[in-house]
N, C-alpha and C. Protein backbone atom coordinates (compact mmCIF):
# COMPACT_ATOMS: atom_id res chain seq x y z
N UNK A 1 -30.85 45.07 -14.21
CA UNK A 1 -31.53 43.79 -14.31
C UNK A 1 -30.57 42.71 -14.79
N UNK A 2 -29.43 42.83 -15.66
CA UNK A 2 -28.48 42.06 -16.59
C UNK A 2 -27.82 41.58 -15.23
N UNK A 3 -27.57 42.73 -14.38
CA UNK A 3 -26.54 42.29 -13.67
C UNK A 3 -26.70 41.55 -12.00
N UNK A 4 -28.43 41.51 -12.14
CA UNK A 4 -28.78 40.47 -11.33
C UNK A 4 -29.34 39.25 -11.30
N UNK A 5 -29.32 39.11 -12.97
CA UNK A 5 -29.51 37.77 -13.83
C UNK A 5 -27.82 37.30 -13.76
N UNK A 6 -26.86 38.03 -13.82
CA UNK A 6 -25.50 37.17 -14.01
C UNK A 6 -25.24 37.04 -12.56
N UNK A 7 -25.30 37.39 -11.41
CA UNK A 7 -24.89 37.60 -10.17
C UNK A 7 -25.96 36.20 -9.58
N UNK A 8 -26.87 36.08 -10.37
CA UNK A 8 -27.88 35.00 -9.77
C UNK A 8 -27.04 33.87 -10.76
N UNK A 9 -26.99 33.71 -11.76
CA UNK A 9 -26.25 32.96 -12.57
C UNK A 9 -24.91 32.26 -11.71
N UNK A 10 -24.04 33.38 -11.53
CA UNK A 10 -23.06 33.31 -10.77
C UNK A 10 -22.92 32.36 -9.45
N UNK A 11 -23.91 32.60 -8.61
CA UNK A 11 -24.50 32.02 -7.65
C UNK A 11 -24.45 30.48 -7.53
N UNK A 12 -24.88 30.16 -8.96
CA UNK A 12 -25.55 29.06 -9.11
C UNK A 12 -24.50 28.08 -9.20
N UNK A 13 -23.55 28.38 -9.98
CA UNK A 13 -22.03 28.00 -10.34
C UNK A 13 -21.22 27.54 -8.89
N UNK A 14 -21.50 28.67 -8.08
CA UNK A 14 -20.96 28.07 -6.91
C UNK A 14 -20.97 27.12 -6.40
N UNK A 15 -22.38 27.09 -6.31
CA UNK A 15 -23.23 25.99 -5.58
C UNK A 15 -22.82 24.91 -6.27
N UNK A 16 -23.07 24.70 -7.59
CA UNK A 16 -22.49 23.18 -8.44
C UNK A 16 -20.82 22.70 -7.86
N UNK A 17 -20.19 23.63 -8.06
CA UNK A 17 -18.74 23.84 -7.68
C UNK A 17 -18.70 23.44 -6.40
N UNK A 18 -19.50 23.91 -5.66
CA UNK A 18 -19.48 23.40 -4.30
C UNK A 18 -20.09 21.78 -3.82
N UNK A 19 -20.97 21.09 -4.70
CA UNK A 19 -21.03 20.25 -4.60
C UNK A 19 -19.97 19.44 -4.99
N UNK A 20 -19.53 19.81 -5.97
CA UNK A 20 -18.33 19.16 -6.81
C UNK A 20 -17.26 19.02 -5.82
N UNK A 21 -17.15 20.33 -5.37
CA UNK A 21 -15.88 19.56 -4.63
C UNK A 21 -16.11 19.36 -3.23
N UNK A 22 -17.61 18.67 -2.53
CA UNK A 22 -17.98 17.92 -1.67
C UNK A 22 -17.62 16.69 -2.22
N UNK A 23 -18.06 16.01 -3.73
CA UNK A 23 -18.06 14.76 -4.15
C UNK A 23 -16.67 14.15 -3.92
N UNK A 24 -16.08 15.39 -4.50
CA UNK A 24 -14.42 15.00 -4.53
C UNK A 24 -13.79 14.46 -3.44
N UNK A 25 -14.32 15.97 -2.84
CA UNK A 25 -13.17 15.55 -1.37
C UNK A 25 -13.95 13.89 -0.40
N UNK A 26 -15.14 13.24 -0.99
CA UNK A 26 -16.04 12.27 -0.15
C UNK A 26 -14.71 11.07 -1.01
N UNK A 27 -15.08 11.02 -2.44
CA UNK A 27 -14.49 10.44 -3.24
C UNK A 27 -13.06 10.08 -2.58
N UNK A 28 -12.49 10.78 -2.42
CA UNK A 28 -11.16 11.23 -2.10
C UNK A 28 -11.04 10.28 -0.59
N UNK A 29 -11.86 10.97 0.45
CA UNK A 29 -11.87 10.19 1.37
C UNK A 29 -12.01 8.89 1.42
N UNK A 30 -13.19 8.49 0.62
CA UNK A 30 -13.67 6.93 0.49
C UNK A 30 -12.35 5.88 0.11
N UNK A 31 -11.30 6.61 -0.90
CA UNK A 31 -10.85 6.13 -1.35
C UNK A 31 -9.14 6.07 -0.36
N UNK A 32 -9.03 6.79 0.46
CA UNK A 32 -8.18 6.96 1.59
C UNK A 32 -8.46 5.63 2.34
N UNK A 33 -10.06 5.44 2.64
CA UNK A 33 -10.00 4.02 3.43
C UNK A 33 -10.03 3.21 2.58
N UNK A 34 -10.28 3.16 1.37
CA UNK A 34 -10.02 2.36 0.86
C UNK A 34 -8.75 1.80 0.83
N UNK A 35 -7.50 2.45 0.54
CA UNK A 35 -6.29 2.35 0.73
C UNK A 35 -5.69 1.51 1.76
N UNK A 36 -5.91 2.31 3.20
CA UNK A 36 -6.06 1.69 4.34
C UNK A 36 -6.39 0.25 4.24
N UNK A 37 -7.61 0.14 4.25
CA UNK A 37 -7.98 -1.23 4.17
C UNK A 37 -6.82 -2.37 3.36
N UNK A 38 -6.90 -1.84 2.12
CA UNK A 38 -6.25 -2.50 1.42
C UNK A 38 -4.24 -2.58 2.14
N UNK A 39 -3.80 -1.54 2.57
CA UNK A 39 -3.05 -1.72 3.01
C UNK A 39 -2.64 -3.35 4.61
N UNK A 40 -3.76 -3.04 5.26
CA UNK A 40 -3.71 -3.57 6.30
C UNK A 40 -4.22 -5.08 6.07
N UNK A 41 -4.84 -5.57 5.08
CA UNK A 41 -4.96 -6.71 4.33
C UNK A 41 -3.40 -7.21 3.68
N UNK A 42 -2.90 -6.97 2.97
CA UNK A 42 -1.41 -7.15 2.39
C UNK A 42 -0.73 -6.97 3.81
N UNK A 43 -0.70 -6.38 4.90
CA UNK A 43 0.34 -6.43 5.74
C UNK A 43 -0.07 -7.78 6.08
N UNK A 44 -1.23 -8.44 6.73
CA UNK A 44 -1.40 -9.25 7.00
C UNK A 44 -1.28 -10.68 6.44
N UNK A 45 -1.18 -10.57 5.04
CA UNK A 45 -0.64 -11.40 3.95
C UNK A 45 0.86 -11.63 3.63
N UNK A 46 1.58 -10.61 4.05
CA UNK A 46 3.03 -10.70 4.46
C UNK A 46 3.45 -11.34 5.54
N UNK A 47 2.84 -10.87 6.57
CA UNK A 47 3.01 -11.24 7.73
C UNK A 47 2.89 -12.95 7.92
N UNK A 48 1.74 -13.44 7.08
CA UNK A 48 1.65 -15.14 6.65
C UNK A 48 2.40 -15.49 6.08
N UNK A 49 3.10 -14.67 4.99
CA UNK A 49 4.25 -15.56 3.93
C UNK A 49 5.54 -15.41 5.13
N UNK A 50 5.62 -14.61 5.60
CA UNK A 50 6.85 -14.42 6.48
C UNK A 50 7.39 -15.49 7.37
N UNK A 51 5.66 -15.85 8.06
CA UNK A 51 5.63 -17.01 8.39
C UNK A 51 5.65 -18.34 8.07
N UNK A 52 5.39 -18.64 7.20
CA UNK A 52 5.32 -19.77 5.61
C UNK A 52 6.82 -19.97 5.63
N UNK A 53 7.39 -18.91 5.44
CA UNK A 53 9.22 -19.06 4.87
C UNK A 53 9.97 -19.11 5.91
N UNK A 54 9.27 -18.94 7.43
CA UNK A 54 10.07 -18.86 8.04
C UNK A 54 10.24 -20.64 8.46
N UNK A 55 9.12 -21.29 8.28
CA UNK A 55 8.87 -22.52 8.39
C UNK A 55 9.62 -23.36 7.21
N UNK A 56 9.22 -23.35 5.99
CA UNK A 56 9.91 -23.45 4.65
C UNK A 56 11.82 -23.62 5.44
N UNK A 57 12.13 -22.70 5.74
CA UNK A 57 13.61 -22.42 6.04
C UNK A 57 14.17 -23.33 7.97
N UNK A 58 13.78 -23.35 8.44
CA UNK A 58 13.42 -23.86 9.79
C UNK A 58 13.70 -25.39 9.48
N UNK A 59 13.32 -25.96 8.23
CA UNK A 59 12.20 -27.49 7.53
C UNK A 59 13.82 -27.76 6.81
N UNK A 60 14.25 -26.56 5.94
CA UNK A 60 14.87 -27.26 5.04
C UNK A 60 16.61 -27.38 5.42
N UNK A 61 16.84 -28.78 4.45
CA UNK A 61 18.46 -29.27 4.73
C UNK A 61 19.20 -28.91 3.82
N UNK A 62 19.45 -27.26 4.45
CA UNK A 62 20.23 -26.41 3.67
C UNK A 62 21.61 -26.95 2.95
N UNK A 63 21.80 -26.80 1.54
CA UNK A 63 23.13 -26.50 1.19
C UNK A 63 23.61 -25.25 0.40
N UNK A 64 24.82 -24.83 0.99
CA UNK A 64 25.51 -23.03 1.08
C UNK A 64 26.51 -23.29 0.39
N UNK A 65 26.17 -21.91 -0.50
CA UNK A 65 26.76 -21.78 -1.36
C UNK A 65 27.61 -20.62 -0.80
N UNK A 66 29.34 -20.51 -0.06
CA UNK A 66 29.72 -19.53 0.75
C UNK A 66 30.59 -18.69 -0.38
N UNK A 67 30.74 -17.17 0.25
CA UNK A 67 31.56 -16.18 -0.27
C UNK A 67 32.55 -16.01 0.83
N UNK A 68 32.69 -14.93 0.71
CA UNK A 68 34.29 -14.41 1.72
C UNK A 68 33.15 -13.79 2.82
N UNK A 69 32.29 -13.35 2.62
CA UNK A 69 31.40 -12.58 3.79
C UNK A 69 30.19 -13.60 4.39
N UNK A 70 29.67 -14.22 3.05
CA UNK A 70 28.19 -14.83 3.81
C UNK A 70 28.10 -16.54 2.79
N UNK A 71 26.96 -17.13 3.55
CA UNK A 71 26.38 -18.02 2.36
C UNK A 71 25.56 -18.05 2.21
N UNK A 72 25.04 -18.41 1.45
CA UNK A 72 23.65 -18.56 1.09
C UNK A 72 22.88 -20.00 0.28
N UNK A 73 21.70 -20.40 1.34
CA UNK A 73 21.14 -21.86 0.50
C UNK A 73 20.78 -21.49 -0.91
N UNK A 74 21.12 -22.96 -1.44
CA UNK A 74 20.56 -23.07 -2.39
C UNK A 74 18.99 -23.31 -3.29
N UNK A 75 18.83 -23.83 -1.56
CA UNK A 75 17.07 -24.64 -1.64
C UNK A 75 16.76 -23.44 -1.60
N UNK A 76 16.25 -22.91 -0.21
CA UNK A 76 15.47 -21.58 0.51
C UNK A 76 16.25 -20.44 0.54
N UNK A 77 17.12 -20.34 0.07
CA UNK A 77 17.71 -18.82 -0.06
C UNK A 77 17.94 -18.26 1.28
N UNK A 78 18.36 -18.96 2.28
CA UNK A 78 18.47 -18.00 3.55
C UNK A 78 19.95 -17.61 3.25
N UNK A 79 20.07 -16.40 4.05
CA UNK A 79 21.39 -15.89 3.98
C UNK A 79 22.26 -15.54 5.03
N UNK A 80 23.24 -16.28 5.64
CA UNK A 80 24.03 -16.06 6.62
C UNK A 80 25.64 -15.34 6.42
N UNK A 81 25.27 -13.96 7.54
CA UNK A 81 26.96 -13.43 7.24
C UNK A 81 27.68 -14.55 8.37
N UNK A 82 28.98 -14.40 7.82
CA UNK A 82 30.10 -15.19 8.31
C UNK A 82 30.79 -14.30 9.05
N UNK A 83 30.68 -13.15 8.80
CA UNK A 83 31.24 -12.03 9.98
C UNK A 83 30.54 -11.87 10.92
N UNK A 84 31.54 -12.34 12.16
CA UNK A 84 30.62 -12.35 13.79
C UNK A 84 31.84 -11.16 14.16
């Protein structure tokens, strides 16, 4: 009788356990697109500043500050090598 009160006991554990790690792995998932999402938002927010600076730089009347290899503005920071 003990040992079909612990085997039912036992049982039961699973089942919790098994929900548990349904929650998890949902959790887990939810939070995968979450990621995603969030990833593909910031790409797209880069992708605007990229564009922003590329305009910013396009706009501005650069003065270079040169090395032996490259220069670089002072305003917008673009950077040109001098090795062609």
């Amino acid at each position: 009788m003990k040992d079909l009160k612990k085997k039912r006991m036992n049982s039961g554990k699973r089942t919790e356990k098994s929900i548990n790690d349904l929650d998890e792995r949902e959790n887990s998932m939810n939070r995968v697109i979450q990621i995603k999402d969030e990833m593909e938002q910031l790409e797209n927010q880069l992708d605007q500043l990229k564009k922003e600076l590329y305009i910013f730089r396009e706009n501005c009347n650069h003065e270079f500050v040169k090395t032996d290899y490259s220069q670089e503005c002072t305003k917008c920071h673009l950077i040109e090598s001098l090795q062609w």
